[in-house]
PDB file of N, CA and C in Angstrom:
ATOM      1  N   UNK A   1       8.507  -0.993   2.010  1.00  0.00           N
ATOM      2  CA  UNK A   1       7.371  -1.379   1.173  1.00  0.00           C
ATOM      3  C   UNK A   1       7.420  -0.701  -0.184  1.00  0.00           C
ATOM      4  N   UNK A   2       7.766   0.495  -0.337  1.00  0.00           N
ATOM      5  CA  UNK A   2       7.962   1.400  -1.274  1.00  0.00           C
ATOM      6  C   UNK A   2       8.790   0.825  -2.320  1.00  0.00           C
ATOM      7  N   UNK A   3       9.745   0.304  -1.605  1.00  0.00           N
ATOM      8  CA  UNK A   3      11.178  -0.236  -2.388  1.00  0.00           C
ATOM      9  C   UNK A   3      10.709  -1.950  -3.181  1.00  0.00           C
ATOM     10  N   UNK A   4       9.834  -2.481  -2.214  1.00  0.00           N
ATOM     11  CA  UNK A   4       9.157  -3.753  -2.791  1.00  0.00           C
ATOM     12  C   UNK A   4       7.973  -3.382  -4.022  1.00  0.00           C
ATOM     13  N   UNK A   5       7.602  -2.209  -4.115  1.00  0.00           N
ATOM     14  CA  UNK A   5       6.579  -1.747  -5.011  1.00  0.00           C
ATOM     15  C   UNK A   5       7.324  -1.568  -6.178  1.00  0.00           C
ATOM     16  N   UNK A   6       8.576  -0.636  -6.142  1.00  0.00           N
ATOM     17  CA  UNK A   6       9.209  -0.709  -7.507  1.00  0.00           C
ATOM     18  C   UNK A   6       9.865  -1.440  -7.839  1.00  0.00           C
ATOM     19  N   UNK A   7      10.291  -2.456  -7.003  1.00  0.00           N
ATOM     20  CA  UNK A   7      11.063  -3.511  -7.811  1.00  0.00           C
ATOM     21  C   UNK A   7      10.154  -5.049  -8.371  1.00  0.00           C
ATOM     22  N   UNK A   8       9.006  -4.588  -8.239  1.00  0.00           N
ATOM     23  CA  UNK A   8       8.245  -5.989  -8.609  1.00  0.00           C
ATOM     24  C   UNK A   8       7.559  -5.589  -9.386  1.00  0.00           C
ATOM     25  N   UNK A   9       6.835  -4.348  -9.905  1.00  0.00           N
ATOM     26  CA  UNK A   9       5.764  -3.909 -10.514  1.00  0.00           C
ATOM     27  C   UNK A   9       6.638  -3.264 -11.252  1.00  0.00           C
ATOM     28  N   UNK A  10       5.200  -3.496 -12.872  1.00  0.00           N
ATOM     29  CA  UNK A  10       5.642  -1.860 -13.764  1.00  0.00           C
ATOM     30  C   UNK A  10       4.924  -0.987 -13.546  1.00  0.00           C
ATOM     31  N   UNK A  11       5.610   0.501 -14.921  1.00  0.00           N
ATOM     32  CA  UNK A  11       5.209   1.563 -14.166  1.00  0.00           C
ATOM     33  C   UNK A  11       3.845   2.103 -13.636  1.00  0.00           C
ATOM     34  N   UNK A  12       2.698   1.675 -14.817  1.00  0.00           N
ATOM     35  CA  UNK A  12       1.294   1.992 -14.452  1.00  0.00           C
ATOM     36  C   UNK A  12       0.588   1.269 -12.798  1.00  0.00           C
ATOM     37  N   UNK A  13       1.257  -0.078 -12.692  1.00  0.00           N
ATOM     38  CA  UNK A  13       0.923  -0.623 -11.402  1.00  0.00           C
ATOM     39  C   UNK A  13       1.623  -0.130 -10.372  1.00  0.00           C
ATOM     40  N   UNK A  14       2.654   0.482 -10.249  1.00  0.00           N
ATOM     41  CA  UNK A  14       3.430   1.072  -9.480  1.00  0.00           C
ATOM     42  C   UNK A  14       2.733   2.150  -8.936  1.00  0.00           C
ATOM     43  N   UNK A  15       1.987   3.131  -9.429  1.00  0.00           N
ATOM     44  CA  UNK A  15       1.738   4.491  -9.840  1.00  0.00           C
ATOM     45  C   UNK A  15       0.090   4.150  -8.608  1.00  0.00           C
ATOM     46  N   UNK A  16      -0.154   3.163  -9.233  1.00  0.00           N
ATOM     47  CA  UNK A  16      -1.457   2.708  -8.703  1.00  0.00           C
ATOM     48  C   UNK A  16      -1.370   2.430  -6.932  1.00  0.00           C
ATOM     49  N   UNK A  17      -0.260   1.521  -6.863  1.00  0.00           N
ATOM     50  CA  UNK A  17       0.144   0.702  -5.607  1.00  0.00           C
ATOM     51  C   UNK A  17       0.399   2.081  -4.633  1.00  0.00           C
ATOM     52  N   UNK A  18       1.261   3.190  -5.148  1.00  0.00           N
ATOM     53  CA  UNK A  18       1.777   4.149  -4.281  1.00  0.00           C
ATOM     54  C   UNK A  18       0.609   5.103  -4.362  1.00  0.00           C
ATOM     55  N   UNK A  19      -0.511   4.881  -5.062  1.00  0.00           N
ATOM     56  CA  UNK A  19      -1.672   5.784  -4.681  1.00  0.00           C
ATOM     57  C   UNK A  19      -2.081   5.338  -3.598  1.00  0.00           C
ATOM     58  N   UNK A  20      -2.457   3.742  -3.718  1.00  0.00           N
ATOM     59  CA  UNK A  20      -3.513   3.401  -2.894  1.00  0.00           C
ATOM     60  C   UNK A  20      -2.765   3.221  -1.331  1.00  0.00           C
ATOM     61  N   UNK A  21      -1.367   3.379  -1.287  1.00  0.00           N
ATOM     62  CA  UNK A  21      -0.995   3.129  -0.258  1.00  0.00           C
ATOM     63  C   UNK A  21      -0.823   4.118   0.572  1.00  0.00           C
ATOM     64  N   UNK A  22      -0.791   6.160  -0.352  1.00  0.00           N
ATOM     65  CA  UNK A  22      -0.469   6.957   0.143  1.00  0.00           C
ATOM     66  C   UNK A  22      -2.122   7.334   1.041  1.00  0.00           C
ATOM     67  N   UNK A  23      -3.138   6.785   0.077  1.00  0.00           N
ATOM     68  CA  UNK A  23      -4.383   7.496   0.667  1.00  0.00           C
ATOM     69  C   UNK A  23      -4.661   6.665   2.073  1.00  0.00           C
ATOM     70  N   UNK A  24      -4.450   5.416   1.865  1.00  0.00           N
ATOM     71  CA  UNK A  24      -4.431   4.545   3.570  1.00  0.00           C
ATOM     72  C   UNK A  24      -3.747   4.864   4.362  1.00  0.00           C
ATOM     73  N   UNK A  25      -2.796   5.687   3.516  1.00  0.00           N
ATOM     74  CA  UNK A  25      -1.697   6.052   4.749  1.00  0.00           C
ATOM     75  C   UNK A  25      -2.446   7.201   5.777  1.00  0.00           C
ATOM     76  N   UNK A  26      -2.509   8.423   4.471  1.00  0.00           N
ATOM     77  CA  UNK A  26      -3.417   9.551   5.277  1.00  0.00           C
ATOM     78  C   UNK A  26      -4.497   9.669   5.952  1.00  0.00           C
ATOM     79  N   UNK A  27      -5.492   7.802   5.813  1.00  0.00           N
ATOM     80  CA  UNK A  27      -6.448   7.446   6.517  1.00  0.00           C
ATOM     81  C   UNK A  27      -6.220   7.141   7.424  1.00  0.00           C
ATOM     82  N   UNK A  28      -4.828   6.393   7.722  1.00  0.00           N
ATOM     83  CA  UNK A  28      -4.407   5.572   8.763  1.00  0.00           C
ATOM     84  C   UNK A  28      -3.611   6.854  10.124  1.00  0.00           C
ATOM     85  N   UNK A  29      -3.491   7.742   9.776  1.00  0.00           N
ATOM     86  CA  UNK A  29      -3.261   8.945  10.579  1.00  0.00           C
ATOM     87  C   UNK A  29      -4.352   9.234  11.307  1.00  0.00           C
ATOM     88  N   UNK A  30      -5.370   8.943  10.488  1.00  0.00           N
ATOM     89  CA  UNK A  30      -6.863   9.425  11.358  1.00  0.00           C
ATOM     90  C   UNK A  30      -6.806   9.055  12.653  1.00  0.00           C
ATOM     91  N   UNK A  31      -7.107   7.421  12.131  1.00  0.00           N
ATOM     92  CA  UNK A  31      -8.044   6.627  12.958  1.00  0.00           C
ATOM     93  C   UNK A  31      -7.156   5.230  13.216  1.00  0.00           C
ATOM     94  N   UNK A  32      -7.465   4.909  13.850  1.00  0.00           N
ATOM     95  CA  UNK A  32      -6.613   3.085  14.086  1.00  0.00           C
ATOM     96  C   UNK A  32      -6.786   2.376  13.451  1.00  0.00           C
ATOM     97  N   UNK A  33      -8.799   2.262  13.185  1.00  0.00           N
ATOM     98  CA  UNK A  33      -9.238   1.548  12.182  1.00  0.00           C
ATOM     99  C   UNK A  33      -8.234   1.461  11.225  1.00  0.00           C
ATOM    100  N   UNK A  34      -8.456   2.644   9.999  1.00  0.00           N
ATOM    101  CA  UNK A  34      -7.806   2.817   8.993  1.00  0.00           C
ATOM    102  C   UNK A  34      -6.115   1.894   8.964  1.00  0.00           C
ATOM    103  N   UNK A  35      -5.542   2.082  10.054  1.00  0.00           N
ATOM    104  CA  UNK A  35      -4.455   1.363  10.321  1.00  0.00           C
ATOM    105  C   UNK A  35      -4.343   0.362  10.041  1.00  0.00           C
ATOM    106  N   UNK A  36      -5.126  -0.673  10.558  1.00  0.00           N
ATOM    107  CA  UNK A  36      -5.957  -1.909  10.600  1.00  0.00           C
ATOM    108  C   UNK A  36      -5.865  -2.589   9.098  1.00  0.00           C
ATOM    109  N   UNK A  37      -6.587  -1.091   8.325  1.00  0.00           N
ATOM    110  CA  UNK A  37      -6.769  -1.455   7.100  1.00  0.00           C
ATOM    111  C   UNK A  37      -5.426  -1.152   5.988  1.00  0.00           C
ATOM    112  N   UNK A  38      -4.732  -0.325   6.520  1.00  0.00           N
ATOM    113  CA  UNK A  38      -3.503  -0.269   5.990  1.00  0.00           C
ATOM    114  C   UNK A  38      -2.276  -1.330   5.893  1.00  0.00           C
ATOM    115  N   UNK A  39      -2.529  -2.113   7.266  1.00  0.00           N
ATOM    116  CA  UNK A  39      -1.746  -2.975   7.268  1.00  0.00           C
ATOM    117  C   UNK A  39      -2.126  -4.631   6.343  1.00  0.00           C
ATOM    118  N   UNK A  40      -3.279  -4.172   6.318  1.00  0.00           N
ATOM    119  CA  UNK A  40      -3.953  -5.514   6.036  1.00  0.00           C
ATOM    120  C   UNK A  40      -3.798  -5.643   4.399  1.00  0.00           C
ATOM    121  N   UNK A  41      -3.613  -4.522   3.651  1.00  0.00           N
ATOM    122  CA  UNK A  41      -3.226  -3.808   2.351  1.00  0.00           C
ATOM    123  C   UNK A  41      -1.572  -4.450   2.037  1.00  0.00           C
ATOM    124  N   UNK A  42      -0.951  -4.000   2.593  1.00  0.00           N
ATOM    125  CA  UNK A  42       0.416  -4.166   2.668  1.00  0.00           C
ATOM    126  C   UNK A  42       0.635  -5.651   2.613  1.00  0.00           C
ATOM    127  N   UNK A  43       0.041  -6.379   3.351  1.00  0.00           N
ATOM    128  CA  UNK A  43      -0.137  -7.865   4.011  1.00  0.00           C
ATOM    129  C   UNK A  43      -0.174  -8.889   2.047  1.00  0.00           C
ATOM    130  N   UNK A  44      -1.590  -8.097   1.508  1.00  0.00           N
ATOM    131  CA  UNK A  44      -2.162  -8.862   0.462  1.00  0.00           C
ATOM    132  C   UNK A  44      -1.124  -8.465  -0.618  1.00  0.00           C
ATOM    133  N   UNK A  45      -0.919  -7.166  -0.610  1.00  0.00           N
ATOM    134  CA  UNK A  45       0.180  -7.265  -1.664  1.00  0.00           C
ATOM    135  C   UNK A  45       1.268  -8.104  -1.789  1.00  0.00           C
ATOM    136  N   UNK A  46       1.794  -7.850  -0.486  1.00  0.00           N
ATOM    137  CA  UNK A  46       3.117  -8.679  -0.188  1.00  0.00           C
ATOM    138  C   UNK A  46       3.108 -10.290  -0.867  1.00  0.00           C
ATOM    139  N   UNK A  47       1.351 -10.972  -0.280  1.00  0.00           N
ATOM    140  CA  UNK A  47       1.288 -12.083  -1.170  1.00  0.00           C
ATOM    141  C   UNK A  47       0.482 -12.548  -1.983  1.00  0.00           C
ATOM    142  N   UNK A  48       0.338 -11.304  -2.721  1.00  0.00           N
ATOM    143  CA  UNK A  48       1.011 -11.723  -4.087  1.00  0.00           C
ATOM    144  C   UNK A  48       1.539 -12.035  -4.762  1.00  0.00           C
ATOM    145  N   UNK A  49       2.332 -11.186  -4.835  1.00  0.00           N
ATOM    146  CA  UNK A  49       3.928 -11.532  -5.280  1.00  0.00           C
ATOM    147  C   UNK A  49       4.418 -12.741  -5.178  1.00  0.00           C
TER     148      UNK A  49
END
């Protein structure tokens, strides 16, 4: 996913994408929920693109 973040985005959106993905990440350690919501993150980006 990491590798799909820098090769599609520039740098300020990049910067952004690997924030928001590191803090779901450390949410997603919590709880399952969070998981849930991590994946569902990953999902919308993807289509985007």
């Amino acid at each position: 996913m990491m590798e799909f973040a820098r090769n599609k985005l520039n740098k300020s959106e990049q910067q952004k994408v690997i924030m928001l993905l590191t803090d779901l990440h450390m949410r997603s350690l919590c709880n399952e929920r969070g998981l849930k919501y991590y994946l569902k993150a990953l999902d919308k980006l993807e289509n985007q693109q």
